[in-house]
Protein backbone atom coordinates (compact mmCIF):
# COMPACT_ATOMS: atom_id res chain seq x y z
CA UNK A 1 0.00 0.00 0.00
CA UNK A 2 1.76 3.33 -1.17
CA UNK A 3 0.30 6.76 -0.25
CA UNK A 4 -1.18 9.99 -1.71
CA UNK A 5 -0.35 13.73 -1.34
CA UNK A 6 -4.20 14.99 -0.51
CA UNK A 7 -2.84 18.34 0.41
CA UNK A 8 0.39 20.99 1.41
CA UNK A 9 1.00 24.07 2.89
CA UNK A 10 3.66 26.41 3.69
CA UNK A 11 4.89 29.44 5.88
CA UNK A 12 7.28 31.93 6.55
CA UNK A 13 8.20 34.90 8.59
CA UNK A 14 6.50 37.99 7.68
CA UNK A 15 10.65 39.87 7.81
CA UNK A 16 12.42 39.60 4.74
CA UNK A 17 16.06 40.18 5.16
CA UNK A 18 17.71 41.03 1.78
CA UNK A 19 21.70 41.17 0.95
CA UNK A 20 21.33 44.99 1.85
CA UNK A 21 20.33 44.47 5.02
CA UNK A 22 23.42 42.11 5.91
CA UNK A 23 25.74 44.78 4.81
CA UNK A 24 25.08 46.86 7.29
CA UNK A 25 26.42 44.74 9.99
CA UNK A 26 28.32 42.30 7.79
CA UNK A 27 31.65 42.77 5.44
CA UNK A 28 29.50 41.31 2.47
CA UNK A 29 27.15 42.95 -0.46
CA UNK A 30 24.55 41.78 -2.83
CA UNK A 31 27.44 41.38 -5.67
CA UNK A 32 29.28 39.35 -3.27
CA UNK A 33 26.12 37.42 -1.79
CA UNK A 34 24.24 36.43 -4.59
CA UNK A 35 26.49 35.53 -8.07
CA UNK A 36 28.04 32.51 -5.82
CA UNK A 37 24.84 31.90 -4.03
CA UNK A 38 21.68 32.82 -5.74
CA UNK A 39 20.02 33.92 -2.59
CA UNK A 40 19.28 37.89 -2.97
CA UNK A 41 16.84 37.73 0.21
CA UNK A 42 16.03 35.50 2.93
CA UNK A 43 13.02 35.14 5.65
CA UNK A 44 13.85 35.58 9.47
CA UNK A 45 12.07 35.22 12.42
CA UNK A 46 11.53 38.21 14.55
CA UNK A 47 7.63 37.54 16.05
CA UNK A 48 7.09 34.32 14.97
CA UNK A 49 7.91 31.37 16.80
CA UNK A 50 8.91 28.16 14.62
CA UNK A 51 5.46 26.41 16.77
CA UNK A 52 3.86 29.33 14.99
CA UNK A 53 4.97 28.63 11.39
CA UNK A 54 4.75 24.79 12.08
CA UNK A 55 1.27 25.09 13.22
CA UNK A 56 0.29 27.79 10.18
CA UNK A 57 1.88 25.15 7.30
CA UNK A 58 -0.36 22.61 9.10
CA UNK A 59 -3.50 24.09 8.81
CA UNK A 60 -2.78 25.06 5.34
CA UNK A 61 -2.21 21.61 4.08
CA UNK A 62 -5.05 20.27 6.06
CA UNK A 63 -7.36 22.44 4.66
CA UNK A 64 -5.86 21.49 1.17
CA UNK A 65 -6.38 17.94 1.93
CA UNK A 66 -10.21 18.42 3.48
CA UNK A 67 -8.73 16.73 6.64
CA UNK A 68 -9.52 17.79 10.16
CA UNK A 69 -7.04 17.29 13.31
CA UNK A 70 -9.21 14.56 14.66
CA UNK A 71 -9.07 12.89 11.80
CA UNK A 72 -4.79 12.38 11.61
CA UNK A 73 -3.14 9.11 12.84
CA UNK A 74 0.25 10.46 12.88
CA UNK A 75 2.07 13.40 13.01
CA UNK A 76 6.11 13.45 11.79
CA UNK A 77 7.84 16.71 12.09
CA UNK A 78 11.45 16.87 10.66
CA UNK A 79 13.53 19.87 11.88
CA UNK A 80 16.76 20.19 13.25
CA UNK A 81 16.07 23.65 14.97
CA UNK A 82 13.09 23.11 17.14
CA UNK A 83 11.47 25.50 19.59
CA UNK A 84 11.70 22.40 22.00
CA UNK A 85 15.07 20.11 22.65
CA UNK A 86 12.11 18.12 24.79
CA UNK A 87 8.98 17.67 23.93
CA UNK A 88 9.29 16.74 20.02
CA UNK A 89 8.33 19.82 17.96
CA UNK A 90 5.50 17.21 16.66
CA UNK A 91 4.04 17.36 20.02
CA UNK A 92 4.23 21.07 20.19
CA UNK A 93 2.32 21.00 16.79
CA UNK A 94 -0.19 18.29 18.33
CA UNK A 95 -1.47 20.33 20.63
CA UNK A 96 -1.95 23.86 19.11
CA UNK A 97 -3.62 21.92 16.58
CA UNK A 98 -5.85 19.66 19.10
CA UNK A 99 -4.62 16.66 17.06
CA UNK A 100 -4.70 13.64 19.66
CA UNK A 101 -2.46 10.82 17.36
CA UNK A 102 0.89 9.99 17.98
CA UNK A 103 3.78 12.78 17.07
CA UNK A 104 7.34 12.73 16.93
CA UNK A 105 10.34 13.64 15.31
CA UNK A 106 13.23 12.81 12.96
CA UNK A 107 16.46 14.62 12.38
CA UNK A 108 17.78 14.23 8.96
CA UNK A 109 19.30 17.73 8.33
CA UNK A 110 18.43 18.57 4.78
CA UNK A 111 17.29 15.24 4.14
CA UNK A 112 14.77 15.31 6.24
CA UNK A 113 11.70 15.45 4.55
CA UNK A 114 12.13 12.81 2.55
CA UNK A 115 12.90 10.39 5.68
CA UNK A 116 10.07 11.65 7.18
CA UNK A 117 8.25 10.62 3.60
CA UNK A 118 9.92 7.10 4.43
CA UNK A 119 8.79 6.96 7.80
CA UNK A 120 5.09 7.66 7.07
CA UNK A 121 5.30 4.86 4.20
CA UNK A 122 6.06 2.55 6.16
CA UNK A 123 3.14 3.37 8.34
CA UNK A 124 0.86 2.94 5.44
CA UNK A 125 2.99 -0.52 4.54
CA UNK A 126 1.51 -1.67 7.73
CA UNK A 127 -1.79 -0.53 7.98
CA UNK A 128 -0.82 1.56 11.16
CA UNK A 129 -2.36 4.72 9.62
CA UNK A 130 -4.42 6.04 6.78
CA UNK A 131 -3.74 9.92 7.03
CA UNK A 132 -0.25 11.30 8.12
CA UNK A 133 0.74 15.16 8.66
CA UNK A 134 4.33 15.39 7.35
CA UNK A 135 5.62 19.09 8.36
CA UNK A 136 9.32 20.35 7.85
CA UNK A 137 9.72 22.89 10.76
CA UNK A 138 13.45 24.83 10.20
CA UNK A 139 14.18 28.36 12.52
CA UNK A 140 18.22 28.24 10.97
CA UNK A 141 18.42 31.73 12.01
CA UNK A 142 19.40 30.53 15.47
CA UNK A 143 21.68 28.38 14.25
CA UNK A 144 24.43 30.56 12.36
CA UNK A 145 27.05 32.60 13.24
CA UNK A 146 25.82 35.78 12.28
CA UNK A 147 29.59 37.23 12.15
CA UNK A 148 30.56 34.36 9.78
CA UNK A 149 29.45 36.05 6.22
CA UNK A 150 29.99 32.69 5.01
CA UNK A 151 27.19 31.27 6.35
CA UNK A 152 24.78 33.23 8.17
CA UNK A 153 24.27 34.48 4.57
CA UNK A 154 22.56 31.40 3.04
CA UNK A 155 20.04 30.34 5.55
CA UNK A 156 16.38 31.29 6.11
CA UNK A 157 13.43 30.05 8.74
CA UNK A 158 10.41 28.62 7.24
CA UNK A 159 8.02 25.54 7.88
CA UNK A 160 6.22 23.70 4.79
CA UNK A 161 3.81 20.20 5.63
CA UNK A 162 1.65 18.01 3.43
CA UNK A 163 -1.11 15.73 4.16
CA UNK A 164 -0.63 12.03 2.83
CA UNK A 165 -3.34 9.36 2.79
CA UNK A 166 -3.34 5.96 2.19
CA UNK A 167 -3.60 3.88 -1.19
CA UNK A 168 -1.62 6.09 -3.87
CA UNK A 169 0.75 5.13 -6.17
CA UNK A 170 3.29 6.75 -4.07
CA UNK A 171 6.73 6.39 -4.13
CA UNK A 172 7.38 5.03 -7.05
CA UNK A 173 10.98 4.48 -5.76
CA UNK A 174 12.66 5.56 -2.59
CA UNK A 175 16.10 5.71 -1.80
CA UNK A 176 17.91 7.02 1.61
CA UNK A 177 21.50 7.07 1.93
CA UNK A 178 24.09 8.56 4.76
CA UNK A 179 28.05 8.71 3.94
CA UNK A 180 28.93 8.93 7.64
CA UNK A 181 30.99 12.43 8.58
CA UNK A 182 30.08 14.37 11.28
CA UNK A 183 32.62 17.58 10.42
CA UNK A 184 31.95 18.63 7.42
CA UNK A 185 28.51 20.15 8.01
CA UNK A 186 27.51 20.16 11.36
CA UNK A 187 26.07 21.99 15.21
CA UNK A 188 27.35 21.29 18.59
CA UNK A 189 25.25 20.06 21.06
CA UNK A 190 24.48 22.08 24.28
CA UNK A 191 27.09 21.84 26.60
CA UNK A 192 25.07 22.32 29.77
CA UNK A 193 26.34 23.14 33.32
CA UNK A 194 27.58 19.09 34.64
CA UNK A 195 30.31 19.86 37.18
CA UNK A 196 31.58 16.22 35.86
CA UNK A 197 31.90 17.17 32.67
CA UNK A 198 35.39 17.48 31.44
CA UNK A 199 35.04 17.74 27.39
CA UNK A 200 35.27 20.73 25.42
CA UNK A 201 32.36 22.66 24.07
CA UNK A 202 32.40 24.34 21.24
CA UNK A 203 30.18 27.33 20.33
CA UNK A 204 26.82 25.51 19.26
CA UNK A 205 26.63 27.40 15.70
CA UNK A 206 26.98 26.21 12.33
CA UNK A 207 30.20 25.22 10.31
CA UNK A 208 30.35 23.90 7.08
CA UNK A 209 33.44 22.86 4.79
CA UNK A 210 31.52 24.76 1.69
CA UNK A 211 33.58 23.12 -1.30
CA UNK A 212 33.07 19.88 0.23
CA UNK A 213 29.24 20.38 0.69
CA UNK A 214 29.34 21.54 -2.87
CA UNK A 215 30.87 18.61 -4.24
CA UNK A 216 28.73 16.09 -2.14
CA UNK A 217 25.63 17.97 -2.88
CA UNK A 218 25.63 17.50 -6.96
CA UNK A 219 26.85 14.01 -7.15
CA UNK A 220 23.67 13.33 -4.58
CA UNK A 221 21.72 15.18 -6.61
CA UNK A 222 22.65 13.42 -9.96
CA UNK A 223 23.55 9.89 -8.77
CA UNK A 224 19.69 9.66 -6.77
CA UNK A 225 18.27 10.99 -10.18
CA UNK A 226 19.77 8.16 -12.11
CA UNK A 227 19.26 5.75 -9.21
CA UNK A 228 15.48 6.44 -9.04
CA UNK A 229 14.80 6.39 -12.66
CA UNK A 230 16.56 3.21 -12.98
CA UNK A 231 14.21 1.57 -9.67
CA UNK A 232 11.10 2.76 -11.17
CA UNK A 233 11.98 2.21 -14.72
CA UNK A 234 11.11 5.28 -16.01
CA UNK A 235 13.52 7.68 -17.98
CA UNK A 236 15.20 11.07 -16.83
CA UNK A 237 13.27 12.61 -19.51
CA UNK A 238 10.00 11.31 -18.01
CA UNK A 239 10.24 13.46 -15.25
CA UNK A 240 8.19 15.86 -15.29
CA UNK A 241 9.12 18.13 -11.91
CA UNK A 242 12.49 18.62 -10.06
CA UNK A 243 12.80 19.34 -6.33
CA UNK A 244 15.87 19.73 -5.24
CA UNK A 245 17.63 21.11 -1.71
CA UNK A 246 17.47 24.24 -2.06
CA UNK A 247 21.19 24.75 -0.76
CA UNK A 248 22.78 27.18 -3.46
CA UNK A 249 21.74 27.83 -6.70
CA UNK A 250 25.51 26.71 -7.89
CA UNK A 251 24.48 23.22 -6.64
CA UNK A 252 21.63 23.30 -8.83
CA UNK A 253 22.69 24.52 -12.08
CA UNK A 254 25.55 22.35 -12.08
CA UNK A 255 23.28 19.40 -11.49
CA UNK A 256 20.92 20.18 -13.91
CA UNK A 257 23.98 20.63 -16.28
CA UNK A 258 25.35 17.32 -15.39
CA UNK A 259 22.08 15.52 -16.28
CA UNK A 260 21.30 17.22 -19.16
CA UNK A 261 17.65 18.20 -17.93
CA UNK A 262 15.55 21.16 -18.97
CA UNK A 263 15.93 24.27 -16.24
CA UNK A 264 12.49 25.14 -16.18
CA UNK A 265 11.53 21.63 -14.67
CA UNK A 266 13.43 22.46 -11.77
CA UNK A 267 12.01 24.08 -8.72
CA UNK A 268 13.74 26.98 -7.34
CA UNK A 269 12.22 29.01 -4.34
CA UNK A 270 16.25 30.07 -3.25
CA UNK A 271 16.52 33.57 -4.22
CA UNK A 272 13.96 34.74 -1.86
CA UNK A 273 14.36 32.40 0.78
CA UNK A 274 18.00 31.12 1.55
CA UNK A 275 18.09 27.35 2.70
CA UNK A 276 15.42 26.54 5.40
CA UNK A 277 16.97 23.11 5.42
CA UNK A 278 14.23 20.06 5.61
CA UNK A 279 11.47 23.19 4.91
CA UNK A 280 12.77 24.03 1.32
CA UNK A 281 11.72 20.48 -0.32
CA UNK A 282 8.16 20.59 0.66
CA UNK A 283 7.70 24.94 0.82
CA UNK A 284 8.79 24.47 -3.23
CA UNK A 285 6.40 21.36 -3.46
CA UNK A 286 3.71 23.37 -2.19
CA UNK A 287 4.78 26.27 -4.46
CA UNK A 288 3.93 23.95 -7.55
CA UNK A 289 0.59 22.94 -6.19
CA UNK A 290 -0.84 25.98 -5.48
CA UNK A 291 0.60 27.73 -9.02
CA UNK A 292 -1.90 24.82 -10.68
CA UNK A 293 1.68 23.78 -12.26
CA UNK A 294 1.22 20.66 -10.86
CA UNK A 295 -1.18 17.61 -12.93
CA UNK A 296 -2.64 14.62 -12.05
CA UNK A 297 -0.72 11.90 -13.07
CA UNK A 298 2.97 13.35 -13.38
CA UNK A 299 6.33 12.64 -11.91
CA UNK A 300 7.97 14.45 -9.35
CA UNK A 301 11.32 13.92 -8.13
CA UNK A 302 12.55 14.98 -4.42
CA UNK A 303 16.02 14.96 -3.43
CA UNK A 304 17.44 16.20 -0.38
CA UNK A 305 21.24 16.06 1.13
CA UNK A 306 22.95 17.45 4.32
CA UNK A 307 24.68 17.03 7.00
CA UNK A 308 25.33 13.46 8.20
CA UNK A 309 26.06 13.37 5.15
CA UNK A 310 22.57 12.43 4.12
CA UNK A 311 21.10 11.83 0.82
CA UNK A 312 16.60 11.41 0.90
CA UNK A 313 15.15 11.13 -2.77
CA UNK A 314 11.84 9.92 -4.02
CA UNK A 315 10.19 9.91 -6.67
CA UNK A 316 6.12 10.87 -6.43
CA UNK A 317 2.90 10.34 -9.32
CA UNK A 318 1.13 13.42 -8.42
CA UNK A 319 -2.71 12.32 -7.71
């Protein structure tokens, strides 16, 4: 038993911070920022919480999907960035909602989504639910050294979610992967206050080896591509809608490049939103459906990769 999107939604913060704006506390400019990025603005949270976004995306896709709370058997929030270390952010979500199934979390960086996609499928596989809430819930903004112009400068907050029910086509393929290393993209942990704890704590903000996240990113990009196609025995050419990780728009065109696909079947929501992580997947998904660019019975491709180093991709049949 596969599943079916029935319905997404997405949110961001109401302040957009452009390349301007950073150079006014940053050593950085738009001609720096966005010819090796593609990002010329990006959304932070000031007012909103991330609960607040979560819980917005939620209701969005539910209405989409003609579902009420009551009526969910599962909710799976991916996010790496929280409002809550404990409870889940699923729980958080739960309850604003007045959703009484069971919610947790998964932690996939990037990836995310598409592991939560995973996780729900194999939900269906067992007859353990027939409608899951799937939200991607990323605040980055407190995750980023905002005096590092080498990274505070591609990240956004956001939250995007879509509704699934049982019996669809859905995935045609699926395929998660993890090349285990922890440095080259990565957040410390708290360090807390243990008087018996004698290891070092770094700052807890990002760092990222950028030409190695580069390189990782468009071989995951290209070799899940092939690798789906090849599972599902379709063609590249069959697909009929790329979404990528929105990471950096370099990453992109040189993927595209390297498979030799048309540009304009590729999603891109980057310029105005940096990378929200596990949100930018689903928030460009949602984009599609609500432009009416999406049909009934075409492909979709989703590929995330991040830190771990994780690769999630999947291909869909929109229904």
């Amino acid at each position: 038993m596969g599943f079916r999107i029935l319905g997404t939604g997405s949110a961001l913060p109401a302040r957009s911070v452009t390349n301007d704006d950073l150079s006014e506390f940053l050593d950085t400019s738009d001609e720096w920022i966005f010819p090796r990025t593609g990002i010329r603005s990006r959304r932070i949270c000031a007012d909103e919480t991330l609960d607040d976004l979560s819980v917005e995306a939620c209701r969005l896709a539910l209405e989409a999907a003609g579902v009420t709370p009551d009526q969910l058997d599962l909710i799976i929030c991916s996010t790496t960035s929280g409002d809550h270390l404990i409870p889940a952010e699923a729980c958080a979500i739960a309850e604003r909602l007045g959703a009484s199934c069971p919610a947790f979390d998964v932690s996939a960086a990037c990836a995310g989504f598409v592991f939560a996609l995973d996780v729900a499928d194999g939900y269906f596989a067992r007859g353990r639910a027939e409608r899951v809430l799937v939200v991607a819930a990323e605040k980055m903004s407190r995750l980023v050294d905002w005096e590092d112009r080498a990274t505070c400068v591609l990240f956004g907050d956001g939250a995007a979610a879509a509704v699934l029910g049982a019996g669809g086509e859905s995935p045609l393929a699926m395929r998660l992967e993890t090349e285990p290393s922890v440095d080259i993209l990565h957040v410390p942990g708290i360090g807390g206050s243990s008087p018996y704890d004698r290891t070092e704590h770094p700052a807890n903000v990002l760092a990222m080896e950028g030409r190695r996240v580069f390189k990782f990113g468009v071989n995951a990009i290209c070799s899940s591509v092939s690798a789906l196609c090849e599972e599902a025995g379709v063609s590249v050419e069959d697909i009929d809608h790329f979404v990528f990780h929105q990471a950096n728009e370099r990453i992109l065109s040189s993927a595209v490049s390297r498979l030799g696909i048309d540009p304009a079947r590729v999603a891109r929501v980057l310029e105005e939103t940096g990378n929200i992580s596990s949100a930018c997947i689903p928030l460009a998904l949602d984009r599609l459906a609500r432009s009416g660019e999406l049909a009934s019975g075409q492909l979709v491709v989703l590929v995330g990769f991040g830190a771990g180093l994780d690769t999630g991709a999947c291909l869909l049949r929109w229904e």
